[in-house]
Protein backbone atom coordinates (compact mmCIF):
# COMPACT_ATOMS: atom_id res chain seq x y z
CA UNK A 1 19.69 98.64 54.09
CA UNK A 2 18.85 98.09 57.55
CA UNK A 3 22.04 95.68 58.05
CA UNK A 4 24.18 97.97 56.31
CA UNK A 5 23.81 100.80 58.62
CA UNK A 6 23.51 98.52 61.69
CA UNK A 7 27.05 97.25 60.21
CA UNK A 8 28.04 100.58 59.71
CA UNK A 9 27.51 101.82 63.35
CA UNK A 10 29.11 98.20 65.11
CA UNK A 11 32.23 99.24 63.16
CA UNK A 12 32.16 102.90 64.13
CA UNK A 13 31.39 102.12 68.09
CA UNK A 14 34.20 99.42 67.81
CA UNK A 15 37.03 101.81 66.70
CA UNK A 16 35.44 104.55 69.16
CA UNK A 17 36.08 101.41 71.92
CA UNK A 18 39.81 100.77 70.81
CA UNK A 19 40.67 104.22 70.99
CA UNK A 20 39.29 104.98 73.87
CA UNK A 21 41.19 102.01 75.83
CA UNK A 22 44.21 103.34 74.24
CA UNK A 23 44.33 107.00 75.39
CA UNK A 24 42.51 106.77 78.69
CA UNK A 25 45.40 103.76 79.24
CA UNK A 26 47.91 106.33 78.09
CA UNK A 27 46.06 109.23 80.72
CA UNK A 28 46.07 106.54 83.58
CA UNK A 29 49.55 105.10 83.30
CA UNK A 30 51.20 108.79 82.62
CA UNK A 31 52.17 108.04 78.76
CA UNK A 32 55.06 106.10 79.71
CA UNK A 33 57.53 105.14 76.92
CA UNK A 34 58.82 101.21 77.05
CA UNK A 35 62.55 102.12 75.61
CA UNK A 36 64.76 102.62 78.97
CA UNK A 37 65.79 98.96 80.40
CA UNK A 38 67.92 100.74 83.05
CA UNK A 39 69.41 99.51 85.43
CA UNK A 40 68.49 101.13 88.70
CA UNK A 41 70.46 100.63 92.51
CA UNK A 42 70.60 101.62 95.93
CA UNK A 43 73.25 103.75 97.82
CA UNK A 44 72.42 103.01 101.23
CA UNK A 45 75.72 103.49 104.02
CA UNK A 46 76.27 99.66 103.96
CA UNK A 47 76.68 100.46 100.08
CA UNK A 48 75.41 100.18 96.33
CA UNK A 49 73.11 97.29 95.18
CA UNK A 50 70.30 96.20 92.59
CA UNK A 51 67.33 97.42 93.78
CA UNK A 52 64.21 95.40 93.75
CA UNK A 53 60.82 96.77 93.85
CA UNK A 54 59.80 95.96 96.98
CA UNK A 55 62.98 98.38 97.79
CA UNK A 56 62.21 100.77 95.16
CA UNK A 57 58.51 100.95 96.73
CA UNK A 58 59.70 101.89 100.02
CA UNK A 59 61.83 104.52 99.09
CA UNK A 60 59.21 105.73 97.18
CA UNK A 61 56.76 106.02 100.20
CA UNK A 62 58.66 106.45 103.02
CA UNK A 63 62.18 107.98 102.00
CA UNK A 64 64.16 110.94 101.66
CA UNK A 65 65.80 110.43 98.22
CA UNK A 66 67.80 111.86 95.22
CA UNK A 67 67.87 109.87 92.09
CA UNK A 68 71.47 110.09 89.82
CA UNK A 69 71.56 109.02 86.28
CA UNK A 70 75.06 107.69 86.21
CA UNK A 71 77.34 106.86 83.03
CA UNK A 72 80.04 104.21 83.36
CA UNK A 73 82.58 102.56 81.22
CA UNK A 74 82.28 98.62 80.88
CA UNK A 75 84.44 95.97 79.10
CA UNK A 76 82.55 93.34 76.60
CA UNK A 77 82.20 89.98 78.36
CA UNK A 78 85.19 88.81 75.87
CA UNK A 79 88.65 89.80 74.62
CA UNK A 80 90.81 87.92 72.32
CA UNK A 81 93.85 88.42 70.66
CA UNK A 82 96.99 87.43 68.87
CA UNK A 83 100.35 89.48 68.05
CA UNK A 84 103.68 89.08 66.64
CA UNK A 85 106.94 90.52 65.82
CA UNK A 86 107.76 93.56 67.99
CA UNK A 87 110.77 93.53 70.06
CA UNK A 88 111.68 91.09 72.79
CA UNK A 89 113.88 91.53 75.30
CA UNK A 90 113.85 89.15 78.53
CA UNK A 91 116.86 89.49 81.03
CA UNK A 92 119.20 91.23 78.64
CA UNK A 93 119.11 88.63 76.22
CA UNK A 94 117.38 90.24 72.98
CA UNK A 95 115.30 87.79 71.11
CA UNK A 96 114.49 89.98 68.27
CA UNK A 97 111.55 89.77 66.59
CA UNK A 98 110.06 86.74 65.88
CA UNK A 99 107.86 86.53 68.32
CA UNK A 100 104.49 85.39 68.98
CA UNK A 101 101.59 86.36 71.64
CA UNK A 102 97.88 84.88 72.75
CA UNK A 103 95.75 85.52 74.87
CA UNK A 104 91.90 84.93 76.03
CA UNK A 105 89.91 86.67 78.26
CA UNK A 106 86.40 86.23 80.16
CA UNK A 107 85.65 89.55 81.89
CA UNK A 108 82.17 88.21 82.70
CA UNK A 109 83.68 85.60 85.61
CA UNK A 110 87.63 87.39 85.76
CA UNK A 111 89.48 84.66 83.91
CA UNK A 112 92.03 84.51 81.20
CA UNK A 113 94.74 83.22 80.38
CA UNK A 114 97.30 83.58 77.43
CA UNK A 115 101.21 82.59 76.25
CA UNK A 116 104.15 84.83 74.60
CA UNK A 117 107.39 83.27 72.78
CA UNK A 118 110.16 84.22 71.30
CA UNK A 119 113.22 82.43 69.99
CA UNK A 120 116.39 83.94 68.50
CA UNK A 121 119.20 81.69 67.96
CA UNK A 122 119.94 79.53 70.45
CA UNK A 123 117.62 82.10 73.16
CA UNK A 124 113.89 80.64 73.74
CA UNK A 125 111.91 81.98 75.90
CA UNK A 126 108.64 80.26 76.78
CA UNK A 127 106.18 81.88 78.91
CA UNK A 128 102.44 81.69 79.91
CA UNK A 129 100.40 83.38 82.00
CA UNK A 130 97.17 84.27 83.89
CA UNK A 131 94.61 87.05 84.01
CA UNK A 132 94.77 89.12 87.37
CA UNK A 133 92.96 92.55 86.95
CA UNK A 134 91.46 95.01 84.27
CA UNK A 135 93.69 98.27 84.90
CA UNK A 136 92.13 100.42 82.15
CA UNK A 137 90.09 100.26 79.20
CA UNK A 138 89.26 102.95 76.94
CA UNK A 139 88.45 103.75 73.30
CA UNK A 140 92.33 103.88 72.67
CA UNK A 141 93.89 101.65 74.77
CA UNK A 142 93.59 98.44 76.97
CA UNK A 143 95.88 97.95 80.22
CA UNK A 144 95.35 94.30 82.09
CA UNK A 145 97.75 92.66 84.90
CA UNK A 146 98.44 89.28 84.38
CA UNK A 147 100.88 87.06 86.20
CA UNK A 148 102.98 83.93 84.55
CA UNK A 149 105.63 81.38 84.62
CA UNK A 150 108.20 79.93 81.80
CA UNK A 151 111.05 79.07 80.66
CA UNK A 152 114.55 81.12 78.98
CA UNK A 153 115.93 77.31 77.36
CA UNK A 154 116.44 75.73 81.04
CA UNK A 155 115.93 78.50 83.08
CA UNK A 156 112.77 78.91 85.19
CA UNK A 157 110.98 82.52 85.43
CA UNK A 158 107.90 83.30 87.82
CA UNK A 159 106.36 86.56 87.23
CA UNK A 160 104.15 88.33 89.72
CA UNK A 161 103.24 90.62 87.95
CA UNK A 162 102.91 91.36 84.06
CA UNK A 163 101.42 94.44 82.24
CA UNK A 164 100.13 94.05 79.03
CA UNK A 165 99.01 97.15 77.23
CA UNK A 166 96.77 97.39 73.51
CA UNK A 167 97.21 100.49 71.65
CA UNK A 168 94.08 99.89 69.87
CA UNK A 169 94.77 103.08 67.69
CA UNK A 170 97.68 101.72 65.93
CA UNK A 171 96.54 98.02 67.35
CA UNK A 172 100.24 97.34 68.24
CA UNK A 173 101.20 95.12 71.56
CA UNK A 174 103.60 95.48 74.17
CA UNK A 175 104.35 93.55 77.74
CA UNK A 176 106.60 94.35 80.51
CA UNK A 177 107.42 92.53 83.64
CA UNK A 178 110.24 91.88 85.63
CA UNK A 179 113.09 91.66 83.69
CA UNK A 180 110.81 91.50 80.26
CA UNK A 181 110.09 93.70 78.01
CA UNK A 182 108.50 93.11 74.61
CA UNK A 183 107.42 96.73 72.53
CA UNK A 184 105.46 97.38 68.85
CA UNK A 185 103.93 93.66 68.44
CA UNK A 186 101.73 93.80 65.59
CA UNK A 187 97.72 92.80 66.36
CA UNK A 188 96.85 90.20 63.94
CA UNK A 189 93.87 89.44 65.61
CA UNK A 190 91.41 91.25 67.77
CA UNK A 191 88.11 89.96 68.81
CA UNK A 192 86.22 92.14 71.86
CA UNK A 193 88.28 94.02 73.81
CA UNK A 194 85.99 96.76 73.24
CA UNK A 195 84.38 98.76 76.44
CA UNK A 196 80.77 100.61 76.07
CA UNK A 197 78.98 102.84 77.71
CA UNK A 198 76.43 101.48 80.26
CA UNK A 199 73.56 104.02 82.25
CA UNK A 200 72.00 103.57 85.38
CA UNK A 201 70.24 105.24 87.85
CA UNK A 202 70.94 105.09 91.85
CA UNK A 203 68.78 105.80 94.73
CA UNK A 204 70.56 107.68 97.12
CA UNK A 205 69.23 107.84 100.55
CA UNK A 206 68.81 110.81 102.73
CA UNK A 207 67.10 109.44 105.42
CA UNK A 208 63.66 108.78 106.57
CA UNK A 209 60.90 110.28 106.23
CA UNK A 210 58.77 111.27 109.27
CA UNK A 211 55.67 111.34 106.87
CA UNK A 212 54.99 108.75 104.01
CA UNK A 213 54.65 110.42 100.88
CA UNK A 214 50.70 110.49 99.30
CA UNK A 215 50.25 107.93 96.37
CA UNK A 216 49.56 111.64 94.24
CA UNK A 217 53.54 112.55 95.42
CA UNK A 218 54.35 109.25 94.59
CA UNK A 219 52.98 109.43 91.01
CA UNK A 220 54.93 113.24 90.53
CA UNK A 221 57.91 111.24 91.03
CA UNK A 222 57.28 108.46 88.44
CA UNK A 223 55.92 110.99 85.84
CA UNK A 224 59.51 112.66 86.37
CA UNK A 225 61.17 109.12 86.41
CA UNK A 226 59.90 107.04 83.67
CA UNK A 227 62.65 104.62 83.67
CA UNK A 228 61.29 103.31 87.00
CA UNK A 229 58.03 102.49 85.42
CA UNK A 230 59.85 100.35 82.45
CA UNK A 231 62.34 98.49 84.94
CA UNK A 232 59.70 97.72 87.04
CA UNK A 233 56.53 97.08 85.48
CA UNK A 234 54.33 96.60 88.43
CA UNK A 235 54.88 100.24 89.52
CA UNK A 236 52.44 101.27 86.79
CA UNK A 237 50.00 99.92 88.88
CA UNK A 238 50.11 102.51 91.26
CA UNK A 239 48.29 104.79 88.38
CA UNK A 240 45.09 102.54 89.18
CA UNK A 241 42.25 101.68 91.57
CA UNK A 242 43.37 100.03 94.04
CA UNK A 243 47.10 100.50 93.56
CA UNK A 244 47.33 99.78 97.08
CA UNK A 245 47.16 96.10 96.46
CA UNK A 246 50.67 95.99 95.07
CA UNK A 247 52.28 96.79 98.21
CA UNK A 248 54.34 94.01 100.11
CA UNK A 249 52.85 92.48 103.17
CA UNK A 250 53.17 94.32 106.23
CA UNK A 251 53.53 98.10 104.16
CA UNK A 252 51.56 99.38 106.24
CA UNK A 253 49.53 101.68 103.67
CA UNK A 254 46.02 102.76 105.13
């Protein structure tokens, strides 16, 4: 009987234990919720970077500051695609519609490349080309500059510039450059070339402060900044005894 109630009362004092660790953790570290992972940067006047947290400490302490949640559009790392048919036209010759185009495209280091063809008759026209910028990108349509180099049968063509534009609504092609024009290619294939919505948050600075901020103003700020806590983990130290100990070398914290 004796064991029974002594195992009764271990268990009870055990879950008492647990749950107390979990809401006096949840009390110290301000109930912070693990589901941000955003990005967060600097606007200083030399510019905007990735902010470490170090950086973010300092502006925390000893910095005027506004914090902007920021929405941008980004391409995905990739974009390929193939097209055909249309109409091609390349220095007043038309080539119909038999046509063919490729391309490839790494956003995440600015490279591409891709070819176009057409051949009507006795008319070829050969052409390839390389990635130069992103122009737009959108949830209807995809601009990029390219510039190339080919062949109409022996003729040579450079191309400084080329424009190639996806209407991803009715996923049709076309290309223009000097002299070339090529309208309603159909997409056969389209892999990427998607954009998404990416959020971050920047520091803007507003100076210093003549006064360092107490570690309680400090903590008003991260109660009303969460995401700070999840991108930089070590800041929920600053909830703690000793939080002090966190600081970089030299902070200067008495």
């Amino acid at each position: 009987m004796k064991v029974k109630l002594l195992f009764k009362w271990f268990f009870v004092f055990s879950v008492l234990i647990v749950w107390s660790y979990f809401v006096i953790s949840n009390v110290v570290t301000g109930s912070f919720a693990k589901d941000f992972n955003v990005p967060v940067y600097l606007q200083t006047p030399v510019g905007i970077e990735r902010a470490s947290s170090s950086e973010v400490l300092d502006f925390l302490f000893n910095h005027n500051f506004e914090i902007q949640k920021k929405i941008e559009n980004i391409p995905e790392d990739k974009c390929s695609l193939r097209a055909e048919n249309g109409n091609l036209i390349i220095n007043e010759k038309d080539l119909g519609n038999k046509n063919k185009l490729s391309f490839h495209i790494n956003f995440a280091n600015n490279k591409g490349e891709g070819s176009l063809i057409g051949q009507k008759d006795r008319d070829r026209l050969s052409l390839s080309f390389d990635f130069k910028n992103l122009v737009k990108i959108d949830l209807n349509e995809l601009i990029l500059e390219a510039s190339g180099k080919g062949n109409l049968n022996k003729e040579k063509l450079n191309f400084n510039s080329i424009t190639l534009t996806l209407d991803k609504i009715n996923k049709k092609i076309s290309v223009s450059g000097d002299g070339l024009e090529a309208t309603d290619m159909d997409a056969s294939f389209i892999d990427g070339c998607g954009n998404e919505e990416k959020e971050f948050y920047v520091f803007v600075c507003n100076g210093l402060r003549e006064e360092r901020r107490s570690i309680e103003e400090v903590r008003m700020i991260l109660d009303e900044n969460p995401e700070l806590i999840d991108m930089y983990g070590t800041l929920e130290r600053l909830y703690k005894d000793y939080w002090w100990l966190i600081l970089p070398e030299g902070f200067g914290i008495s």
